[in-house]
PDB file of N, CA and C in Angstrom:
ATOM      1  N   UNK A   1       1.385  -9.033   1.970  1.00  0.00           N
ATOM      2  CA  UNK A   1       2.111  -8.279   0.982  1.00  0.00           C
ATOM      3  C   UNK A   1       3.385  -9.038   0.589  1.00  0.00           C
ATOM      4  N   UNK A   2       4.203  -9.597   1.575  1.00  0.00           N
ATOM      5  CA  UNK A   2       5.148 -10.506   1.207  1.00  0.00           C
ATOM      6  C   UNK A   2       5.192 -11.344   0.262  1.00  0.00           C
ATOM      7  N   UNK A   3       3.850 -11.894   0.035  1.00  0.00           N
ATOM      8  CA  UNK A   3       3.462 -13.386  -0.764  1.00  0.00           C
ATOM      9  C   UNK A   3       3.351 -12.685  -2.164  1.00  0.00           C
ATOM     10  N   UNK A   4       2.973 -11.721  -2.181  1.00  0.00           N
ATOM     11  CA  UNK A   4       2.268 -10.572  -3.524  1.00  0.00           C
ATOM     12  C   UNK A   4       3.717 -10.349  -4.234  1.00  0.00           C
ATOM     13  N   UNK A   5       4.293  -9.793  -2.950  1.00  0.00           N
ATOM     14  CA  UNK A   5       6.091  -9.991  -3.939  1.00  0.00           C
ATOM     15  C   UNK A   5       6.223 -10.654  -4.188  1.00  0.00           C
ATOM     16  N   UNK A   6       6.319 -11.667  -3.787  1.00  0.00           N
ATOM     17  CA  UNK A   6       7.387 -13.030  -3.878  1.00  0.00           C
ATOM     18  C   UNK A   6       6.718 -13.159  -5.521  1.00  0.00           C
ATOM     19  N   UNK A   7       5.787 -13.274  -5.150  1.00  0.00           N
ATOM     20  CA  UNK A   7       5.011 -13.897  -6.920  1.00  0.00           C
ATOM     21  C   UNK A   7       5.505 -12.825  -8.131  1.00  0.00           C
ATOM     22  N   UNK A   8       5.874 -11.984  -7.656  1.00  0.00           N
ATOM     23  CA  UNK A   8       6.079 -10.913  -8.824  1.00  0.00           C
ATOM     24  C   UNK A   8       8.121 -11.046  -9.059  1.00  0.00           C
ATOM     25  N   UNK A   9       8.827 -11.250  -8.070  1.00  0.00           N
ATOM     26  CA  UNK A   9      10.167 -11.395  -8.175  1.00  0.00           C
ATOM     27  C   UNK A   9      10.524 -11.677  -7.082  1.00  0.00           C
ATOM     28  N   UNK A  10      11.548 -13.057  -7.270  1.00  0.00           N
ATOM     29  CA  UNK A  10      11.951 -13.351  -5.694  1.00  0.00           C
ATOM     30  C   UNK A  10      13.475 -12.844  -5.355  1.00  0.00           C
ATOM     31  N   UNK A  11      13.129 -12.420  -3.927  1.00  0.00           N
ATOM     32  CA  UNK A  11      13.858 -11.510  -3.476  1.00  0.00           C
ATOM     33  C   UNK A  11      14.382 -12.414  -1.797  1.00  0.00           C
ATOM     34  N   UNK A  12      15.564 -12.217  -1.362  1.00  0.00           N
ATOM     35  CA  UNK A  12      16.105 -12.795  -0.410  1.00  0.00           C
ATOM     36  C   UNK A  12      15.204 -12.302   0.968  1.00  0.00           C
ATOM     37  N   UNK A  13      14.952 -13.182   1.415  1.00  0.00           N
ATOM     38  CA  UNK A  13      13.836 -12.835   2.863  1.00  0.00           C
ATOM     39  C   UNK A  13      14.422 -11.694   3.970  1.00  0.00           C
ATOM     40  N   UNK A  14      16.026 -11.788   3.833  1.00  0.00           N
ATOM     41  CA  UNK A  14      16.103 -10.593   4.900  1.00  0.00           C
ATOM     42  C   UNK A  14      16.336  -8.895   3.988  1.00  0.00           C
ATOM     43  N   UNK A  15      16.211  -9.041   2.752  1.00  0.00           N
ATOM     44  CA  UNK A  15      16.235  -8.093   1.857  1.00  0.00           C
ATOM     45  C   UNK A  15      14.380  -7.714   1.708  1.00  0.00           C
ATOM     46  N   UNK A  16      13.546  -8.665   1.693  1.00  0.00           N
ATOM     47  CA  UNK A  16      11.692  -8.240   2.123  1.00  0.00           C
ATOM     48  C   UNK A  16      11.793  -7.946   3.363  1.00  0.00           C
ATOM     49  N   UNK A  17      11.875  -8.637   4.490  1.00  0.00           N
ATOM     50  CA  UNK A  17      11.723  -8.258   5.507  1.00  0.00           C
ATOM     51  C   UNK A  17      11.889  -6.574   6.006  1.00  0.00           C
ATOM     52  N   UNK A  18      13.265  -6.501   5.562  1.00  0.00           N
ATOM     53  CA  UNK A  18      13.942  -5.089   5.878  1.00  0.00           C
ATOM     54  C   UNK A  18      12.797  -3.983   5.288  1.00  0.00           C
ATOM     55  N   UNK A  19      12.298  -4.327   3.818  1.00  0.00           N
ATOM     56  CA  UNK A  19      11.780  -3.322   2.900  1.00  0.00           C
ATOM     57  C   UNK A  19      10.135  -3.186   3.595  1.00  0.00           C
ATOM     58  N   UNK A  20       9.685  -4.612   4.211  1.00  0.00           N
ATOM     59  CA  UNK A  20       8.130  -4.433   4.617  1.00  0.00           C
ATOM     60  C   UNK A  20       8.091  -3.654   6.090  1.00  0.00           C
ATOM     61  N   UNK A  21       9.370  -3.486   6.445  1.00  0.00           N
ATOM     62  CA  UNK A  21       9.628  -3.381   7.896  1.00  0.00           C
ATOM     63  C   UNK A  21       8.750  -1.100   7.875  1.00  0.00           C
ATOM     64  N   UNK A  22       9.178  -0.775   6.878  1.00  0.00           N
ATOM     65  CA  UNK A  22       8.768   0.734   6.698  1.00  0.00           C
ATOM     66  C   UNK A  22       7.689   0.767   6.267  1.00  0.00           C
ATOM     67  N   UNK A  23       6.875  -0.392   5.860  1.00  0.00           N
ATOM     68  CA  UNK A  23       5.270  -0.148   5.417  1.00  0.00           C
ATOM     69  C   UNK A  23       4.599  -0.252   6.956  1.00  0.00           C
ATOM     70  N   UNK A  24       3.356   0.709   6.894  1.00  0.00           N
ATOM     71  CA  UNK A  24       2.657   0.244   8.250  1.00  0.00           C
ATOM     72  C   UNK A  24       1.027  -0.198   8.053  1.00  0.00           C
ATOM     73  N   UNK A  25       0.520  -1.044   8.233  1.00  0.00           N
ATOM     74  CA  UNK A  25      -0.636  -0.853   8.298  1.00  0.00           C
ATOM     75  C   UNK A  25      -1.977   0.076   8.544  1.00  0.00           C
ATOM     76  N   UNK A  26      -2.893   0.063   7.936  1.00  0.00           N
ATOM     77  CA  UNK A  26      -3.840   1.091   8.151  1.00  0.00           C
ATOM     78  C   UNK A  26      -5.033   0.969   7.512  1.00  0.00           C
ATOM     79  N   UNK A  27      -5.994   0.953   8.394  1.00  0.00           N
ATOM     80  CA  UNK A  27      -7.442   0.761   7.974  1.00  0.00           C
ATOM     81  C   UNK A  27      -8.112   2.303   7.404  1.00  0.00           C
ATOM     82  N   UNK A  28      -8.719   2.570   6.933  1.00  0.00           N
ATOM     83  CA  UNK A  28     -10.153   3.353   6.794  1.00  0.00           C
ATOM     84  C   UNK A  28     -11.482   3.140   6.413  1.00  0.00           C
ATOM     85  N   UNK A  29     -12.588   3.688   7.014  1.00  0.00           N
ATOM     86  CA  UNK A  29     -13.516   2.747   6.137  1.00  0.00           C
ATOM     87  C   UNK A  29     -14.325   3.025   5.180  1.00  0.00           C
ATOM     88  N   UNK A  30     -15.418   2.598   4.747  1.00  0.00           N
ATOM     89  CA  UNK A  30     -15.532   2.874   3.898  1.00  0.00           C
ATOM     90  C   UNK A  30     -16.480   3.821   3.013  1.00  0.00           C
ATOM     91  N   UNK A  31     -15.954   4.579   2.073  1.00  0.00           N
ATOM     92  CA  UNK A  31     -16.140   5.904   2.240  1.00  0.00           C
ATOM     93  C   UNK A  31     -15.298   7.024   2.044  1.00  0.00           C
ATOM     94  N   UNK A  32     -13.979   6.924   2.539  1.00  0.00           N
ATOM     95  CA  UNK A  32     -13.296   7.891   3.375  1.00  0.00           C
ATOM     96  C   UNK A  32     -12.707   8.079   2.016  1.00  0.00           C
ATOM     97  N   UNK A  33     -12.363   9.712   1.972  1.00  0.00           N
ATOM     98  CA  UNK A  33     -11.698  10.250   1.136  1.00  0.00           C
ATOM     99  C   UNK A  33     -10.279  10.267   1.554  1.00  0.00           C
ATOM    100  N   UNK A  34      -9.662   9.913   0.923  1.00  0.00           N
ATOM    101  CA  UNK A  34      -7.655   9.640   1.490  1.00  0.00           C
ATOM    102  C   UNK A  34      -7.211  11.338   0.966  1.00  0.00           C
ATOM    103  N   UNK A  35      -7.140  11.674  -0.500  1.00  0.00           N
ATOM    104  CA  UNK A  35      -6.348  12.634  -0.800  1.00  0.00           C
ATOM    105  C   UNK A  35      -7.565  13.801  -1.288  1.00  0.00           C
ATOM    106  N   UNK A  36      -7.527  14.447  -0.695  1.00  0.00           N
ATOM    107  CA  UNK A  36      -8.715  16.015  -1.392  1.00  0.00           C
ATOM    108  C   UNK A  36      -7.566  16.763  -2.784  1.00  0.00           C
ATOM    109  N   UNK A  37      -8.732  17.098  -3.531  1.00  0.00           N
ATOM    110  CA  UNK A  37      -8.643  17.680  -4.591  1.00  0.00           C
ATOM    111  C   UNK A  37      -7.541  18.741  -4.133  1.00  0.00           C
ATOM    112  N   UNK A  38      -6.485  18.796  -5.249  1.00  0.00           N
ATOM    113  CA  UNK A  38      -4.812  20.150  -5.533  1.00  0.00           C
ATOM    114  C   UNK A  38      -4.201  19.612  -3.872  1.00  0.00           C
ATOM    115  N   UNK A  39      -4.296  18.649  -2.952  1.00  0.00           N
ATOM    116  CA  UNK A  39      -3.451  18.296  -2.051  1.00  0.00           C
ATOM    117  C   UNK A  39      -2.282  17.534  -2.475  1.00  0.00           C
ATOM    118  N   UNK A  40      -1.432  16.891  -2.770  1.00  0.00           N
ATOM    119  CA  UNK A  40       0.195  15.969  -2.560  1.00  0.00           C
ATOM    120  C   UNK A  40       0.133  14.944  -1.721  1.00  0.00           C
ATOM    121  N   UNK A  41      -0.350  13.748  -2.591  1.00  0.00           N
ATOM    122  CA  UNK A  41       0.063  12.618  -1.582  1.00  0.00           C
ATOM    123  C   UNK A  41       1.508  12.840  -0.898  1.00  0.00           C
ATOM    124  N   UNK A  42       1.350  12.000   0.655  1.00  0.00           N
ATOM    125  CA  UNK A  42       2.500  11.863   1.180  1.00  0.00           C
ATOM    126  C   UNK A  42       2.793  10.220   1.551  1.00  0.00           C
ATOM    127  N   UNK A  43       1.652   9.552   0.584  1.00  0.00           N
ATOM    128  CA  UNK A  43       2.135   8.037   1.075  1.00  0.00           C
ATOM    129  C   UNK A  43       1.590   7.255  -0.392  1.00  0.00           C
ATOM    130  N   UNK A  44       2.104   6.405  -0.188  1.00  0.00           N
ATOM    131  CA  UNK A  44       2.147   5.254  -1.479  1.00  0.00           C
ATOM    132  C   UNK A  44       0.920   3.741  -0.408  1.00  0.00           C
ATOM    133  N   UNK A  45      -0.192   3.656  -1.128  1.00  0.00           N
ATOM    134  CA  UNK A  45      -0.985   2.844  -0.726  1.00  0.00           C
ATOM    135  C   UNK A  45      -1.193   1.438  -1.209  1.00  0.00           C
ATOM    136  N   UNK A  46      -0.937   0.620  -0.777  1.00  0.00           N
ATOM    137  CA  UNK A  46      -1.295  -1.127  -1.443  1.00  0.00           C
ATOM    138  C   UNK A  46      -2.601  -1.482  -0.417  1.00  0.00           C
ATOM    139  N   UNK A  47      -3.284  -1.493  -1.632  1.00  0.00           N
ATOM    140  CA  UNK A  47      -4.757  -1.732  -0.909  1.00  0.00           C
ATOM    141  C   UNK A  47      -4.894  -3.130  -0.895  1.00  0.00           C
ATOM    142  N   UNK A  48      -5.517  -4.347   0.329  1.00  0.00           N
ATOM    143  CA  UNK A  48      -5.011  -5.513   0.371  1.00  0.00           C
ATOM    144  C   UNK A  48      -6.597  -5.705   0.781  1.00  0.00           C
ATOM    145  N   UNK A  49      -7.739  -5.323   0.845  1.00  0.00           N
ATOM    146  CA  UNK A  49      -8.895  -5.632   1.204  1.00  0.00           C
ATOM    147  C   UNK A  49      -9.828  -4.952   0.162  1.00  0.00           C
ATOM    148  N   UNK A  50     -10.795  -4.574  -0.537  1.00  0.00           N
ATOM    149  CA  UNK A  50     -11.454  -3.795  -1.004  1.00  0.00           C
ATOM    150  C   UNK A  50     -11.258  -3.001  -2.483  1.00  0.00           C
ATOM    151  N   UNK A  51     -11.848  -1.990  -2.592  1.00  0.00           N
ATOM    152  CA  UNK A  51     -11.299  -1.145  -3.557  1.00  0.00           C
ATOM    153  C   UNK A  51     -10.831   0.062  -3.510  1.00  0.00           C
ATOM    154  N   UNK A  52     -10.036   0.443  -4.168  1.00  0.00           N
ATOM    155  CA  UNK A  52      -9.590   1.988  -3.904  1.00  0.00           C
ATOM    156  C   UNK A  52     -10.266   2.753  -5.439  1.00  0.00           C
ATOM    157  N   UNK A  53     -10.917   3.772  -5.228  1.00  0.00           N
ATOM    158  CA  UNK A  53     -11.013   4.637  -6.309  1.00  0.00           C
ATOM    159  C   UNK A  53     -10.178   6.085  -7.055  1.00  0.00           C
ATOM    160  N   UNK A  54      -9.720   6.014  -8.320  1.00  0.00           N
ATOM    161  CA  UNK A  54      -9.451   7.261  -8.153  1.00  0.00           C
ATOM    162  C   UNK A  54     -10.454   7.876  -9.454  1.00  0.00           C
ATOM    163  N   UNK A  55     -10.374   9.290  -8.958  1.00  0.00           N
ATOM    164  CA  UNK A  55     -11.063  10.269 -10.317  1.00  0.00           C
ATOM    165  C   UNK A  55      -9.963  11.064 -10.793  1.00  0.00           C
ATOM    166  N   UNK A  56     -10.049  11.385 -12.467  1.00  0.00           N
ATOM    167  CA  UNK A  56      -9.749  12.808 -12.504  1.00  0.00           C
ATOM    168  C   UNK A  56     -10.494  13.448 -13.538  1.00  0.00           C
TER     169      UNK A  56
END
C-alpha cells in the first residue's frame, strides 16, 4: 500500500508510516459477503489481491 501512495503523491516516510500504522490487514475468502443489505460500513477497504464487488 505504501508504494500505491507514493505513486499517487509523495509524502514524507514518517508522515506514511504513521498513517499505514492504523490500517490492519485482513483476509476473507472468496465469496464472503463484507456488508449485508440497510447495514453501515464501519471500515474503509483497499483491496490489494482480487476483486471486490459492489451492487445496488
Amino acid at each position: 500500500m505504501k508504494e500505491f501512495l507514493s505513486q499517487i503523491h509523495a509524502v514524507e516516510d514518517s508522515i506514511l508510516e504513521e498513517y499505514l500504522s492504523f490500517w490492519t490487514e485482513h483476509s476473507v475468502p472468496k465469496n464472503t459477503i463484507m456488508t449485508c443489505e440497510g447495514d453501515t460500513e464501519q471500515y474503509m477497504y483497499f483491496v490489494l489481491e482480487g476483486v471486490q464487488k459492489s451492487y445496488y
